[in-house]
PDB file of N, CA and C in Angstrom:
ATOM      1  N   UNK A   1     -10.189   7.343  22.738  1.00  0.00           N
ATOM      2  CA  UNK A   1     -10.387   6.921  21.365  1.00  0.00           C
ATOM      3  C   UNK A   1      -9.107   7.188  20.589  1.00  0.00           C
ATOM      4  N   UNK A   2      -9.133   6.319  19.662  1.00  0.00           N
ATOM      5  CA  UNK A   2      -7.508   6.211  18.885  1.00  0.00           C
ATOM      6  C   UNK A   2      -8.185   6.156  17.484  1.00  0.00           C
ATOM      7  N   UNK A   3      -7.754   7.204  16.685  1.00  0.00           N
ATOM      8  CA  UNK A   3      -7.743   7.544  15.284  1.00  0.00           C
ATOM      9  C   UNK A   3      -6.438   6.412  14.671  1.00  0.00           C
ATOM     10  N   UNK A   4      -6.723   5.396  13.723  1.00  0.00           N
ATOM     11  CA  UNK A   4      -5.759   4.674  13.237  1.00  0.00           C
ATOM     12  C   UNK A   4      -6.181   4.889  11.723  1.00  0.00           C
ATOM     13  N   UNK A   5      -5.041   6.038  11.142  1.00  0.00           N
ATOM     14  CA  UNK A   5      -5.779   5.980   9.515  1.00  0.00           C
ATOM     15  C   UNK A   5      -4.865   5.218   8.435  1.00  0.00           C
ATOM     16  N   UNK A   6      -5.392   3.727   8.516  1.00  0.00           N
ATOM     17  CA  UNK A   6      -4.655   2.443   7.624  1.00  0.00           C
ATOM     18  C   UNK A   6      -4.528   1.656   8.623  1.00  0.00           C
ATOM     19  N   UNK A   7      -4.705   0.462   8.379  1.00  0.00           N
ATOM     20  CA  UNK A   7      -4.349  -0.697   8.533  1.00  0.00           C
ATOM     21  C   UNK A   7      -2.563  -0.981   9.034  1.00  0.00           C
ATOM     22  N   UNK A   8      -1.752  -0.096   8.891  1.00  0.00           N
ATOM     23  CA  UNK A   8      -0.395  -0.165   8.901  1.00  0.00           C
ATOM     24  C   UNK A   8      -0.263   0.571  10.322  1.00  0.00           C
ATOM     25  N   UNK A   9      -0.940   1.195  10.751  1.00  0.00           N
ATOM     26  CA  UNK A   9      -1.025   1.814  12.203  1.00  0.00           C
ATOM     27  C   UNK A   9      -1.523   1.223  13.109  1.00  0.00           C
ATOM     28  N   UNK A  10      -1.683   0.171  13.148  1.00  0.00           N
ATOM     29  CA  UNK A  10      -2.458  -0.891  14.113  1.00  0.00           C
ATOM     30  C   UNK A  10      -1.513  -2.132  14.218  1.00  0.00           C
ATOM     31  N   UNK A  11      -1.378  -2.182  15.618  1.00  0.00           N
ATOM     32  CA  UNK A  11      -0.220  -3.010  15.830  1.00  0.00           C
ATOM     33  C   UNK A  11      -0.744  -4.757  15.980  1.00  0.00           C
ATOM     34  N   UNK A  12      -0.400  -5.861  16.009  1.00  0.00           N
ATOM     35  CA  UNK A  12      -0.511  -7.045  16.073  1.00  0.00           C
ATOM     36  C   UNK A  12      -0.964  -7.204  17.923  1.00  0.00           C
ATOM     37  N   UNK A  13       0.456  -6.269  18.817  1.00  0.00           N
ATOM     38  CA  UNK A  13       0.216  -6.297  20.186  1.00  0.00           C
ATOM     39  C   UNK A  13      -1.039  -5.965  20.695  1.00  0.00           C
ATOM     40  N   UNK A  14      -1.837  -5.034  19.774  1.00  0.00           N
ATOM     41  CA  UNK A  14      -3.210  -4.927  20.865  1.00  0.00           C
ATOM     42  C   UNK A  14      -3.883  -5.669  21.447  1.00  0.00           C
ATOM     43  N   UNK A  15      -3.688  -7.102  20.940  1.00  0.00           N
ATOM     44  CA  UNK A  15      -4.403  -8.472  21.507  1.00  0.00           C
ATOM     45  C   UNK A  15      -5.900  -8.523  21.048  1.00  0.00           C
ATOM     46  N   UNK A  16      -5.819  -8.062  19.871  1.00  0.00           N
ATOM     47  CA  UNK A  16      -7.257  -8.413  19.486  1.00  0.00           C
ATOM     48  C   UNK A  16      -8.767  -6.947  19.667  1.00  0.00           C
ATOM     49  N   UNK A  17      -9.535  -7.245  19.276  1.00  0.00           N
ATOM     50  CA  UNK A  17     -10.663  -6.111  19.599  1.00  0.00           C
ATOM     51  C   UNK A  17     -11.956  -6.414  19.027  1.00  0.00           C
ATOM     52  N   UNK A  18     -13.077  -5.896  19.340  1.00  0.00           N
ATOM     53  CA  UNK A  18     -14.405  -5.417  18.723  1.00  0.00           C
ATOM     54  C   UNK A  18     -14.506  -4.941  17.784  1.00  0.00           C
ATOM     55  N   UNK A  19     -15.346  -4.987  16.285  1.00  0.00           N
ATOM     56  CA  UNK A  19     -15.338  -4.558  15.253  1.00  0.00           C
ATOM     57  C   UNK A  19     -16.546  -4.426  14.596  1.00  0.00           C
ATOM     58  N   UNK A  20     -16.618  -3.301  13.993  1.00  0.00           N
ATOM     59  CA  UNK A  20     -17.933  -3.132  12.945  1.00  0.00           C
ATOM     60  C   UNK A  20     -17.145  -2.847  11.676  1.00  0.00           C
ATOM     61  N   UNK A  21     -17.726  -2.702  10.796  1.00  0.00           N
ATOM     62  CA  UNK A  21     -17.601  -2.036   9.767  1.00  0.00           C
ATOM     63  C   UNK A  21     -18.079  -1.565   8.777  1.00  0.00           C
ATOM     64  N   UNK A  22     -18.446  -0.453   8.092  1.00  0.00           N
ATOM     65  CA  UNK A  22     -19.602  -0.014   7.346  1.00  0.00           C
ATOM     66  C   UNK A  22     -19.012   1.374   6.529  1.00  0.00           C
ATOM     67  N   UNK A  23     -20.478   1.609   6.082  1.00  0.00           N
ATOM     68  CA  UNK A  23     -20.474   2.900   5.240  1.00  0.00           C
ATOM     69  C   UNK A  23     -21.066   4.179   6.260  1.00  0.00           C
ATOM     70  N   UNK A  24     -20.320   4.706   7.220  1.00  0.00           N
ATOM     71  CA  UNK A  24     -20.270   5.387   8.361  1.00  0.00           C
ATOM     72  C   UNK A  24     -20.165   7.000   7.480  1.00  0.00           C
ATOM     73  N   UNK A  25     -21.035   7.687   7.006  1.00  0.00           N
ATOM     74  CA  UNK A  25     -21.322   8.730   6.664  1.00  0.00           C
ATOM     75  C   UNK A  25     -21.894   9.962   7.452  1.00  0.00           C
ATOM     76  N   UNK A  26     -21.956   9.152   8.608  1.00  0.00           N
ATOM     77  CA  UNK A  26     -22.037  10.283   9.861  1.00  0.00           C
ATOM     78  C   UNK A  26     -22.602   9.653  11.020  1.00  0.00           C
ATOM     79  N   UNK A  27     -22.599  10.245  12.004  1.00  0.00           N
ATOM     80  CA  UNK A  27     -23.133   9.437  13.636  1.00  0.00           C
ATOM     81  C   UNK A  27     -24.727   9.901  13.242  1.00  0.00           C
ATOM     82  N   UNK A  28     -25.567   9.118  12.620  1.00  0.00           N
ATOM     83  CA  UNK A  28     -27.074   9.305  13.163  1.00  0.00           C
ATOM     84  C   UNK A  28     -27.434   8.364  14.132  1.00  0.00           C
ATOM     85  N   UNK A  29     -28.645   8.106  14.289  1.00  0.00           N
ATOM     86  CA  UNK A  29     -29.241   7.707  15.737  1.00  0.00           C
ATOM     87  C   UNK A  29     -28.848   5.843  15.072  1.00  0.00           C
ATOM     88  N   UNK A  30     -28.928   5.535  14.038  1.00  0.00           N
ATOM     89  CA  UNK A  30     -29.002   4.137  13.704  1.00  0.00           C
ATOM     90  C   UNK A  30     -27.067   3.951  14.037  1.00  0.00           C
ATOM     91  N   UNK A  31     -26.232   4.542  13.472  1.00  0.00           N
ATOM     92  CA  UNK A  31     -25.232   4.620  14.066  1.00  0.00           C
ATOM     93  C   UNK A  31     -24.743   4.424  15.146  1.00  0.00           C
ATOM     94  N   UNK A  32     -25.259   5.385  15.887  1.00  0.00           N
ATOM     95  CA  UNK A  32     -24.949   5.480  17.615  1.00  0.00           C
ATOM     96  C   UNK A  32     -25.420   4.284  17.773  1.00  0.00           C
ATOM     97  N   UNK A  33     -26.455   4.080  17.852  1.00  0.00           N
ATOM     98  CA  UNK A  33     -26.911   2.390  18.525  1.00  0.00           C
ATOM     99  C   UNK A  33     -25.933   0.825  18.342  1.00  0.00           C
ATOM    100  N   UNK A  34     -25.445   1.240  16.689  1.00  0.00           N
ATOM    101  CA  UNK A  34     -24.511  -0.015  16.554  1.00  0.00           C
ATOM    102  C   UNK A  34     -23.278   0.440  17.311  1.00  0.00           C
ATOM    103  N   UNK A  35     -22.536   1.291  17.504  1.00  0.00           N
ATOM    104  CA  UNK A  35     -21.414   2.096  17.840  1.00  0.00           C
ATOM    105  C   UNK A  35     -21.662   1.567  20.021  1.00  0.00           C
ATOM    106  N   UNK A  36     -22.356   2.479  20.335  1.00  0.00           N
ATOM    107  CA  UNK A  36     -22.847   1.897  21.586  1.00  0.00           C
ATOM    108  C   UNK A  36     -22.769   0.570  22.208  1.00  0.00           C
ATOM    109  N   UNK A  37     -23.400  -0.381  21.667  1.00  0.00           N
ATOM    110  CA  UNK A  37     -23.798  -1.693  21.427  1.00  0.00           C
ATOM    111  C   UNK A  37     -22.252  -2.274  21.697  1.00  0.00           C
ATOM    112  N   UNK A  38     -21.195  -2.121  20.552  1.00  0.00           N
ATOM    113  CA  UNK A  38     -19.710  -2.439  20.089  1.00  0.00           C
ATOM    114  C   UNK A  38     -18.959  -2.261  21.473  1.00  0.00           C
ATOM    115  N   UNK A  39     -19.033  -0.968  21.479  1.00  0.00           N
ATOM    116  CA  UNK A  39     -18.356  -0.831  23.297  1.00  0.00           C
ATOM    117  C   UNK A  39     -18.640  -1.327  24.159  1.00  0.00           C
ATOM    118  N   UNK A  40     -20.068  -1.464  24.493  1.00  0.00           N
ATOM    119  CA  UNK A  40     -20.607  -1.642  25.650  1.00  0.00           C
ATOM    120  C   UNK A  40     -20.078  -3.889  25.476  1.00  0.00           C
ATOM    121  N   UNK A  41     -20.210  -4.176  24.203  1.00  0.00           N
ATOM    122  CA  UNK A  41     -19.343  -5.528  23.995  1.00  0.00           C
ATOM    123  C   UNK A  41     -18.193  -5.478  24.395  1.00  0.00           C
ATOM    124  N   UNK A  42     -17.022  -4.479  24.110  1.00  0.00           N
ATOM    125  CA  UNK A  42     -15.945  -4.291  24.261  1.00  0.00           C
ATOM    126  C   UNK A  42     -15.552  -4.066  25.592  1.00  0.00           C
ATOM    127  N   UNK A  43     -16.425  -3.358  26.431  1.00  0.00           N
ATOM    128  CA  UNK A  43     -15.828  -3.000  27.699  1.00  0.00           C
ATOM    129  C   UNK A  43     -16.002  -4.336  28.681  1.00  0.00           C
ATOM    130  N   UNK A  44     -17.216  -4.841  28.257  1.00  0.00           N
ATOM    131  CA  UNK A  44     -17.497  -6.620  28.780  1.00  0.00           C
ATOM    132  C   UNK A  44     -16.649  -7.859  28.637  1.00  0.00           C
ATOM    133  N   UNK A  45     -15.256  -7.391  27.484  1.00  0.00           N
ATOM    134  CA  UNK A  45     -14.436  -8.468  27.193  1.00  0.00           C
ATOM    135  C   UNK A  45     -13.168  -7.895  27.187  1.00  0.00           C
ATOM    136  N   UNK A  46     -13.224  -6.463  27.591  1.00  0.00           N
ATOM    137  CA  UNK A  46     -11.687  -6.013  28.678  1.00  0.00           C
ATOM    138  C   UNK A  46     -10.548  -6.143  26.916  1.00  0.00           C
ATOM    139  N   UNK A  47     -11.739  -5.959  25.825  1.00  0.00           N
ATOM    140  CA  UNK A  47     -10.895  -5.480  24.420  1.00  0.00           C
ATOM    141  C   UNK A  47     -11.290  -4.241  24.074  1.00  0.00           C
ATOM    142  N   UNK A  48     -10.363  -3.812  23.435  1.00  0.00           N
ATOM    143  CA  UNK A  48     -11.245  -2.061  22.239  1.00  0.00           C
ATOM    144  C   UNK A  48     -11.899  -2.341  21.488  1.00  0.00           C
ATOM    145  N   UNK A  49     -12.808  -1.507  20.721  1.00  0.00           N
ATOM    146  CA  UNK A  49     -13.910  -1.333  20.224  1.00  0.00           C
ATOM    147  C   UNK A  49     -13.530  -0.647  18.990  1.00  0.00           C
ATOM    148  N   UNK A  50     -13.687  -1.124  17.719  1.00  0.00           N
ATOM    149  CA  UNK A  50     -13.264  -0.491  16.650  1.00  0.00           C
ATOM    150  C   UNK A  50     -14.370  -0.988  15.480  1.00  0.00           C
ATOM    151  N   UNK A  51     -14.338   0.777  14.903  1.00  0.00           N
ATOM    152  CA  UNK A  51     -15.180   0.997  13.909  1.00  0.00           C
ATOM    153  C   UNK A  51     -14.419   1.070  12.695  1.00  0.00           C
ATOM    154  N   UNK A  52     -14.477   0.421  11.788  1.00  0.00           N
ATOM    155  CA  UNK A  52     -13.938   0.095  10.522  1.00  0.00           C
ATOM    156  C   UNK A  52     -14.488   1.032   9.765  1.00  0.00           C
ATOM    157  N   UNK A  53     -14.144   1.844   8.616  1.00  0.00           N
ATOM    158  CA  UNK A  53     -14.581   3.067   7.790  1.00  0.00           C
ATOM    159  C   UNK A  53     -14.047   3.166   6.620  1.00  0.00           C
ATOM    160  N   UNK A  54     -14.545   3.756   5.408  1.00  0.00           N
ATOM    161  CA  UNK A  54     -14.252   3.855   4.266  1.00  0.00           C
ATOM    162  C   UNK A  54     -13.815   5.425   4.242  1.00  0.00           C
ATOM    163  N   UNK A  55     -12.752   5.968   3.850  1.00  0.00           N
ATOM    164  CA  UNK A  55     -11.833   7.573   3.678  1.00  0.00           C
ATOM    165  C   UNK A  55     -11.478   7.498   2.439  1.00  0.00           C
ATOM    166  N   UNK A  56     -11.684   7.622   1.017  1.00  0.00           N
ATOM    167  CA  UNK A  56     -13.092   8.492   0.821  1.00  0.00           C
ATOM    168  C   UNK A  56     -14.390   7.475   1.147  1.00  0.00           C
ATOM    169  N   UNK A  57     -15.517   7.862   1.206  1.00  0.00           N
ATOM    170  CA  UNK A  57     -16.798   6.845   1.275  1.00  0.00           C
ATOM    171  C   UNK A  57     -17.005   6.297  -0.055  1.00  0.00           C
ATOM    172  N   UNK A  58     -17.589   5.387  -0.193  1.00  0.00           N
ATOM    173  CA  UNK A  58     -17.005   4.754  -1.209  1.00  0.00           C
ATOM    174  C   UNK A  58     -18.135   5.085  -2.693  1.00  0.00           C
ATOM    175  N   UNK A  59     -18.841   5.683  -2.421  1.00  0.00           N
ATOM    176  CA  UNK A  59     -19.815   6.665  -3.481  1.00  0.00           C
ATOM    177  C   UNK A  59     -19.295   7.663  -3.781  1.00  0.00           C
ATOM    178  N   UNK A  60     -17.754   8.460  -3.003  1.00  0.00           N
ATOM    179  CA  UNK A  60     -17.130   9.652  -3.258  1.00  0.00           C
ATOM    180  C   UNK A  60     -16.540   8.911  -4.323  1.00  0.00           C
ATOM    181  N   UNK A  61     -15.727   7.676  -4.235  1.00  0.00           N
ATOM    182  CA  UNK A  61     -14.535   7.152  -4.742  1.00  0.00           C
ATOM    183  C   UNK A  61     -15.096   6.831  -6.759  1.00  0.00           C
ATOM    184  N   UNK A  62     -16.633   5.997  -5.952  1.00  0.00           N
ATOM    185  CA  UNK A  62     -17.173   5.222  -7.364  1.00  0.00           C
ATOM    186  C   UNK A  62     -17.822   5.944  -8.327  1.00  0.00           C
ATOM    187  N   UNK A  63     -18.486   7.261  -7.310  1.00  0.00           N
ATOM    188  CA  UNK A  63     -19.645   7.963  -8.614  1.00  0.00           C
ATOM    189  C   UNK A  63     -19.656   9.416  -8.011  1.00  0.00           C
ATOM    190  N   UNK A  64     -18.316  10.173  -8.158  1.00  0.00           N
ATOM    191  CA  UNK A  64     -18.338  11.488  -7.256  1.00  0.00           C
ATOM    192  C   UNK A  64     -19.073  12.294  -7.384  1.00  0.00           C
ATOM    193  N   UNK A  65     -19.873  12.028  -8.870  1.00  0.00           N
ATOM    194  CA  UNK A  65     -20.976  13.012  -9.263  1.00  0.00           C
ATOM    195  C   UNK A  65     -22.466  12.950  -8.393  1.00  0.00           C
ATOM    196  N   UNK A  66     -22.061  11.705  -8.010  1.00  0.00           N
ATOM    197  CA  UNK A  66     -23.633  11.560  -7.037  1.00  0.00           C
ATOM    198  C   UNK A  66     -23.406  11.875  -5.878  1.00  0.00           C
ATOM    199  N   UNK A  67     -22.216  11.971  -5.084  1.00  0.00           N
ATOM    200  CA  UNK A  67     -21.803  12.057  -3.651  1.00  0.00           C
ATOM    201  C   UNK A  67     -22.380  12.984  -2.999  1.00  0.00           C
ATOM    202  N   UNK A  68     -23.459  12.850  -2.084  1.00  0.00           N
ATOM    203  CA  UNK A  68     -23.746  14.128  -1.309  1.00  0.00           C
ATOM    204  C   UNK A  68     -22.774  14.051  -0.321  1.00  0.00           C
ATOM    205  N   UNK A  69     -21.787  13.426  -0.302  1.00  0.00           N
ATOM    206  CA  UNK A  69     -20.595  14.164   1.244  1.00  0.00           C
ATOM    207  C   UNK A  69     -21.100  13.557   2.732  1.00  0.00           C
ATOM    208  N   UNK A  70     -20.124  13.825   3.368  1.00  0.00           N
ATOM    209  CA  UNK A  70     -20.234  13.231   4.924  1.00  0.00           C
ATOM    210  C   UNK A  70     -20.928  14.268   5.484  1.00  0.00           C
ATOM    211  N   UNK A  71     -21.484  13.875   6.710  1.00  0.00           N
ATOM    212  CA  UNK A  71     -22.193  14.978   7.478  1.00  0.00           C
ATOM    213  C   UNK A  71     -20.884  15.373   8.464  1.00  0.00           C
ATOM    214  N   UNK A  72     -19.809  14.374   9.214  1.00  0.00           N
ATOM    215  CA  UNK A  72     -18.878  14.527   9.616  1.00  0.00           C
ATOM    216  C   UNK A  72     -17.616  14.033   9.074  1.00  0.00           C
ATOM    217  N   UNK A  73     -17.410  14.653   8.206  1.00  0.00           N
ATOM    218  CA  UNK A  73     -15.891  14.584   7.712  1.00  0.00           C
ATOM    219  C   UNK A  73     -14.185  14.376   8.449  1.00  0.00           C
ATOM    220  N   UNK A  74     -13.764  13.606   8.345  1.00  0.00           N
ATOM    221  CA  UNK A  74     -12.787  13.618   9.520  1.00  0.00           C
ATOM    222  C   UNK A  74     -12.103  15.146   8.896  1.00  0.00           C
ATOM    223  N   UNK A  75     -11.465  15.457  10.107  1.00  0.00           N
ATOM    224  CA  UNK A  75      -9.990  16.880   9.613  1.00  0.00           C
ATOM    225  C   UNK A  75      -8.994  16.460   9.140  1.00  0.00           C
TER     226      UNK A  75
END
């Protein structure tokens, strides 16, 4: 797995990939299943598998007063 934090760290050469993208506030079970799913696409078309994410989440960004926080926070 490859941590790419921005759009500017991701090269043109990868030849393409698998993609989700969401409001990813932590791996619960509804998570894992789309996450799973993505790879198990990805490993079938010999591309990577990439999860698209919001850093801050975007309820931190819009209404910080309401934010209950990530369950997994990146470091």
């Amino acid at each position: 797995m490859r941590l790419a934090r921005g759009l500017r760290h991701l090269s043109l050469s990868d030849g393409g990939c698998v993609a989700t993208i969401g409001n990813f506030d932590g791996v619960h079970q509804g998570h894992r299943v789309i996450i799973e799913h993505l790879a198990e696409v990805g490993q079938n078309l010999g591309i990577p598998s990439v999860v698209v994410l919001f850093e801050p989440q975007p309820r931190e960004f819009f209404a910080p007063d309401e934010s209950t926080g990530k369950t997994d926070p990146f470091a």
